[in-house]
C-alpha atoms as a PDB file:
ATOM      1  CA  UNK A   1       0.000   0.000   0.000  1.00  0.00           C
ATOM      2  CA  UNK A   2       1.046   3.827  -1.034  1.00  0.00           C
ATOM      3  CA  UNK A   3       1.809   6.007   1.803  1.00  0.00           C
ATOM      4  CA  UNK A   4      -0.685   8.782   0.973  1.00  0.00           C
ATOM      5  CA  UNK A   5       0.422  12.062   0.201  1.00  0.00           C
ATOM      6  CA  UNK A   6      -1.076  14.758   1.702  1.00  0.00           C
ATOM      7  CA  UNK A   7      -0.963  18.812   2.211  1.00  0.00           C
ATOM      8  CA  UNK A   8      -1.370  21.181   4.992  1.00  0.00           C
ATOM      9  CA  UNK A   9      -2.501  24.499   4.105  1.00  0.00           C
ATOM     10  CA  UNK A  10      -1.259  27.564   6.397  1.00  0.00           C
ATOM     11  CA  UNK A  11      -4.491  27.561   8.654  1.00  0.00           C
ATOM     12  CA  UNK A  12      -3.246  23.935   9.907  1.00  0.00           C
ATOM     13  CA  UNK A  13       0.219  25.001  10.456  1.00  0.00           C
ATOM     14  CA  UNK A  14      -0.669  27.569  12.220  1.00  0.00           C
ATOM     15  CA  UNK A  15      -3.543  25.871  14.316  1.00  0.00           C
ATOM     16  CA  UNK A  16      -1.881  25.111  17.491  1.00  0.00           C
ATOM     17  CA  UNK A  17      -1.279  28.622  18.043  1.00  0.00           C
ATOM     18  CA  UNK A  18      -4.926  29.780  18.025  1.00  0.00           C
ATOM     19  CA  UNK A  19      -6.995  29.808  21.038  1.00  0.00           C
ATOM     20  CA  UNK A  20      -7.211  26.916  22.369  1.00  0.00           C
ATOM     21  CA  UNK A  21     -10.011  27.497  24.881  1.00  0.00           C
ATOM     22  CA  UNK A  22     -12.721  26.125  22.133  1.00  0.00           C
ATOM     23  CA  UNK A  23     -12.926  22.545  21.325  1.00  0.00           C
ATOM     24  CA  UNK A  24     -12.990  22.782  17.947  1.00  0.00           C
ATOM     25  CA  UNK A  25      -9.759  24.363  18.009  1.00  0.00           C
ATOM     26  CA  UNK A  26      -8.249  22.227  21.052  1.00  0.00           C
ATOM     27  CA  UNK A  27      -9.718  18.978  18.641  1.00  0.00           C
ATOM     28  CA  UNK A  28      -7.832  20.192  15.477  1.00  0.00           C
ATOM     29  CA  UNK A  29      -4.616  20.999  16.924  1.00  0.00           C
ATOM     30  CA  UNK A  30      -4.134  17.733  18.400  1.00  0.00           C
ATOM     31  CA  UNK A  31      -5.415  15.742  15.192  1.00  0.00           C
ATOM     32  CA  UNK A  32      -3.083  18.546  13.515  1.00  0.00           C
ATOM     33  CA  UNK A  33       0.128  17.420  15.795  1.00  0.00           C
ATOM     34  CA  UNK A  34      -0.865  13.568  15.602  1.00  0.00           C
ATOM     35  CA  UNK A  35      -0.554  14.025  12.209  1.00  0.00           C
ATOM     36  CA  UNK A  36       2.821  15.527  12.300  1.00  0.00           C
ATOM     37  CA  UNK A  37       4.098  12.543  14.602  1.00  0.00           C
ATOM     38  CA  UNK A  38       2.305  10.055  11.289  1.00  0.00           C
ATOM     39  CA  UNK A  39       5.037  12.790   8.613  1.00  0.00           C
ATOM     40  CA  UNK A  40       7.817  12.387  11.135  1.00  0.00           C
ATOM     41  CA  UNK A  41       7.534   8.609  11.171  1.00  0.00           C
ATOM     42  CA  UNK A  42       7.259   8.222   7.384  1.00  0.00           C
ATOM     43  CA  UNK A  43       3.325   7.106   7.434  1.00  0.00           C
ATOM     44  CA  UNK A  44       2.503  10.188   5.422  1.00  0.00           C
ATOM     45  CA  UNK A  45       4.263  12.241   2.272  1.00  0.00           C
ATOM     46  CA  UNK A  46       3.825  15.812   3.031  1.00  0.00           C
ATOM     47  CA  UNK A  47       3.989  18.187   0.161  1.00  0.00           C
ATOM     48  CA  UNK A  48       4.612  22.410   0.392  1.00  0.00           C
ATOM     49  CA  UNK A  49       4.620  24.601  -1.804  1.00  0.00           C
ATOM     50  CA  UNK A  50       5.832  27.953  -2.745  1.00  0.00           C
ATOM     51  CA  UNK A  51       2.558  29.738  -1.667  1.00  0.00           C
ATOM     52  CA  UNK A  52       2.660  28.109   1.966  1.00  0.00           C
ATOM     53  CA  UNK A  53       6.108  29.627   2.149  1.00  0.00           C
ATOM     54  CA  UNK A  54       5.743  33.018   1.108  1.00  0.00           C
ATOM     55  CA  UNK A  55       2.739  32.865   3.730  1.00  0.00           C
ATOM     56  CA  UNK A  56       4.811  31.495   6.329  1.00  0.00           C
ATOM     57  CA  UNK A  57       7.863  33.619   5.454  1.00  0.00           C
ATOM     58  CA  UNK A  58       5.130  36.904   5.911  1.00  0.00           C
ATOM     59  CA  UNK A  59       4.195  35.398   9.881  1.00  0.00           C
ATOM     60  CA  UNK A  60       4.365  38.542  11.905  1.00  0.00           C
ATOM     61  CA  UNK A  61       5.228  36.026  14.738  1.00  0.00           C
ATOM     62  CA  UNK A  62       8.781  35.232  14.830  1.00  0.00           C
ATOM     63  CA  UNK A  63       8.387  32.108  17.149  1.00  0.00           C
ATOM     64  CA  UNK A  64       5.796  30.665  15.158  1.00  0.00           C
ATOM     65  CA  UNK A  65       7.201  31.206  11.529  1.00  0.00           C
ATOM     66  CA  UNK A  66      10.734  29.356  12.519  1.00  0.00           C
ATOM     67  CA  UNK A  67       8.638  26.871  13.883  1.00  0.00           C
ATOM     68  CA  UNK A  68       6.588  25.890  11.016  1.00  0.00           C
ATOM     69  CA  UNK A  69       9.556  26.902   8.543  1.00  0.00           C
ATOM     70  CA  UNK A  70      11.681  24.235  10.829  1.00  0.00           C
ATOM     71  CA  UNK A  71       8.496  21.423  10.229  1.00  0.00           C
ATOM     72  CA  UNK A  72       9.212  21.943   6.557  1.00  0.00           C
ATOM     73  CA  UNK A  73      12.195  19.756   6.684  1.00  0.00           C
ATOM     74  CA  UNK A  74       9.890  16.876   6.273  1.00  0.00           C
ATOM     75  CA  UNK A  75       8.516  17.699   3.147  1.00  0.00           C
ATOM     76  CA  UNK A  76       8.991  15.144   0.225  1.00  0.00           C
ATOM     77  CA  UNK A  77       8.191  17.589  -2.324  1.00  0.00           C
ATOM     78  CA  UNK A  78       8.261  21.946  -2.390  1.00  0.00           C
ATOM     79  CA  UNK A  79       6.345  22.263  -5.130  1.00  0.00           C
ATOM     80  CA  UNK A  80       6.845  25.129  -7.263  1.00  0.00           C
ATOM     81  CA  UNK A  81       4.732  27.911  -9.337  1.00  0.00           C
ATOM     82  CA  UNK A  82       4.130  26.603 -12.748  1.00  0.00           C
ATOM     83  CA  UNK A  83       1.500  27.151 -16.330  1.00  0.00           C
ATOM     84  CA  UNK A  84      -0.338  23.738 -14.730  1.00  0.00           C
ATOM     85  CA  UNK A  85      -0.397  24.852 -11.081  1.00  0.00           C
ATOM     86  CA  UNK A  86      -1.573  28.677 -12.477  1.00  0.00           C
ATOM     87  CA  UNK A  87      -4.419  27.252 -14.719  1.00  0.00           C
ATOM     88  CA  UNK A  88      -5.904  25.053 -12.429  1.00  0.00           C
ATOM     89  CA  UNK A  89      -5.587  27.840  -9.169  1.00  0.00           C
ATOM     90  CA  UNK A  90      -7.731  30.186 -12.057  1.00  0.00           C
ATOM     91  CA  UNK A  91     -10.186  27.379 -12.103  1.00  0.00           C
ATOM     92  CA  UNK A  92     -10.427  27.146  -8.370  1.00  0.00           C
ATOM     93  CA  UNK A  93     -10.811  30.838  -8.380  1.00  0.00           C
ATOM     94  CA  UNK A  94     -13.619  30.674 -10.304  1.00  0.00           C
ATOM     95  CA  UNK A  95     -15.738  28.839  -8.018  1.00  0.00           C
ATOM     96  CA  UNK A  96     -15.348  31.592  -5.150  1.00  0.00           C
ATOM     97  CA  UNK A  97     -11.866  30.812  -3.915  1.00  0.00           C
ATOM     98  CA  UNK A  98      -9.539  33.813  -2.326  1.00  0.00           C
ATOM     99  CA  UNK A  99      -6.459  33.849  -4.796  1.00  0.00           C
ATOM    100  CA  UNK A 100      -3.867  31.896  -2.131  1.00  0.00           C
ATOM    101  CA  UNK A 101      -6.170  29.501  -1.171  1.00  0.00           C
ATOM    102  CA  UNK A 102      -6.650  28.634  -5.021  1.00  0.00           C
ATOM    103  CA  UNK A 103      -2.953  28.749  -5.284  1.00  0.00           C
ATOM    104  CA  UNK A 104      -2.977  26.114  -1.855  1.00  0.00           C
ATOM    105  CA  UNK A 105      -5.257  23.579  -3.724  1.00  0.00           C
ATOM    106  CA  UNK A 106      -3.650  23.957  -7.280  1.00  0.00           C
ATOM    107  CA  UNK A 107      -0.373  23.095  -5.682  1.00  0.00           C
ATOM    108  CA  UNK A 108      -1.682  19.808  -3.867  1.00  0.00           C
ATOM    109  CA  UNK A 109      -3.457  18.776  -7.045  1.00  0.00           C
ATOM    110  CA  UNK A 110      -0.501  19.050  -9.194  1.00  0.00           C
ATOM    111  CA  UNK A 111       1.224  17.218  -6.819  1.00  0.00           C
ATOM    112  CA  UNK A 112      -1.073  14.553  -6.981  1.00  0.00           C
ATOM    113  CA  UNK A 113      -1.521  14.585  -3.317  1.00  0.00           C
ATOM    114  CA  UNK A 114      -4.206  12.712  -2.213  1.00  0.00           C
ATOM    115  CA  UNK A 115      -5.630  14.476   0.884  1.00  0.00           C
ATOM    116  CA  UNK A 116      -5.556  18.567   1.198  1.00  0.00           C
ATOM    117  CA  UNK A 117      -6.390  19.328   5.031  1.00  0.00           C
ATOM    118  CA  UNK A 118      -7.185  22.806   6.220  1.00  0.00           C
ATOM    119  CA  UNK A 119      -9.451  23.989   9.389  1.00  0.00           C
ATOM    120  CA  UNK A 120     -11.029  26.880   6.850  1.00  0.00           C
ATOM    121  CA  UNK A 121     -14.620  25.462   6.343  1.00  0.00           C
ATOM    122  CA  UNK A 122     -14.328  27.537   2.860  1.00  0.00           C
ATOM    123  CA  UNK A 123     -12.308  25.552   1.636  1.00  0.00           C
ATOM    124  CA  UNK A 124     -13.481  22.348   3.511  1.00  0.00           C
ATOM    125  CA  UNK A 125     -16.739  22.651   1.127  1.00  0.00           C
ATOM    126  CA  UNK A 126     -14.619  22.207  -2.124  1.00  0.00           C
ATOM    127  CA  UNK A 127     -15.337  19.104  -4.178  1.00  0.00           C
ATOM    128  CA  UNK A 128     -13.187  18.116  -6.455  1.00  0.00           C
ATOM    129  CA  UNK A 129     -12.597  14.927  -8.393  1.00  0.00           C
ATOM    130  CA  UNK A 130      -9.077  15.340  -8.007  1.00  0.00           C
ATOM    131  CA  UNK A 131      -8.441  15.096  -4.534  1.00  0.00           C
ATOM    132  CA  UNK A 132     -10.064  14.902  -1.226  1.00  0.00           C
ATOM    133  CA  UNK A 133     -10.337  18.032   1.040  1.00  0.00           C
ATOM    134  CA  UNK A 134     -10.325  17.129   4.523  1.00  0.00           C
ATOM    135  CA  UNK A 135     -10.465  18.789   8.379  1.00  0.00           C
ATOM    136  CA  UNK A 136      -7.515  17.133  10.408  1.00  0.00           C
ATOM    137  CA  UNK A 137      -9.885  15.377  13.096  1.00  0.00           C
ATOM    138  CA  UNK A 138     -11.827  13.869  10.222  1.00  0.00           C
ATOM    139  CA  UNK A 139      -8.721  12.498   8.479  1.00  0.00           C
ATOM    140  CA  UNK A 140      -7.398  11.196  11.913  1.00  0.00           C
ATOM    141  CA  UNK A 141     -11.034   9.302  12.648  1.00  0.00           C
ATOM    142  CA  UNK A 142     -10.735   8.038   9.123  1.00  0.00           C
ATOM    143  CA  UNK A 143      -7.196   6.424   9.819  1.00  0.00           C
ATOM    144  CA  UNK A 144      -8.250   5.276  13.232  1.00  0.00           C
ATOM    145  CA  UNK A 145     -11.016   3.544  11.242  1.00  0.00           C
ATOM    146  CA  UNK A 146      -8.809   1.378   8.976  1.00  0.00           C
END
């Protein structure tokens, strides 16, 4: 079996440093971290991109931005801008998408990665053939499940 091959758009990275005083939040930081733990021990592929580090390079939070910047060590692919990744980010825009969250999606679709998590329930109502776009916890309860 593939290891599957998955993306974490900024709002993820960036989740355990929200409030954690709501369970929603407290819920998707943890799934967020177990996750990290499943990248660390080579259960998961992550892919970045360009977009997620000109994001992360623009945190007005020191601490946090080496932090996440540090995480991306463990990426198996830093995927690039590109005609492809453009065209199908235009697409995406199309359908209501904020220009870097297009950007986001495009680059874990030409990566071919098969989940895209984020916390953002904008984006968690895309649906699109070409991959699945998923909140942390429900990703983690869907591993648990197999």
């Amino acid at each position: 079996m593939t290891k599957p091959k998955i993306y974490l758009d900024n709002c993820c990275f960036n989740r355990p440093y929200d409030d954690q005083s709501q369970l929603k939040i407290e819920l998707e930081t943890k799934a967020k971290l177990f996750i990290q733990s499943l990248i660390v021990n080579g259960e998961l592929i992550l892919v970045i991109s360009y977009i997620l580090e000109f994001e992360n390079d623009n945190n007005p939070f020191e601490i946090r931005k080496l932090a996440i910047q540090d995480f991306f060590k463990y990426a198996k692919e830093d995927i690039g801008e590109s005609r492809e990744l453009l065209a199908i980010a235009e697409k995406l825009k199309k359908t209501g998408l904020k220009t870097k969250d297009s950007l986001h999606l495009a680059s874990a679709i030409a990566a071919n990665c098969d989940y895209f998590m984020s916390t953002d329930v904008r984006l968690l109502k895309v649906n699109d053939p070409r991959i699945k776009v998923i909140n942390p916890v429900d990703f983690v309860m869907r591993k648990e499940d197999l």
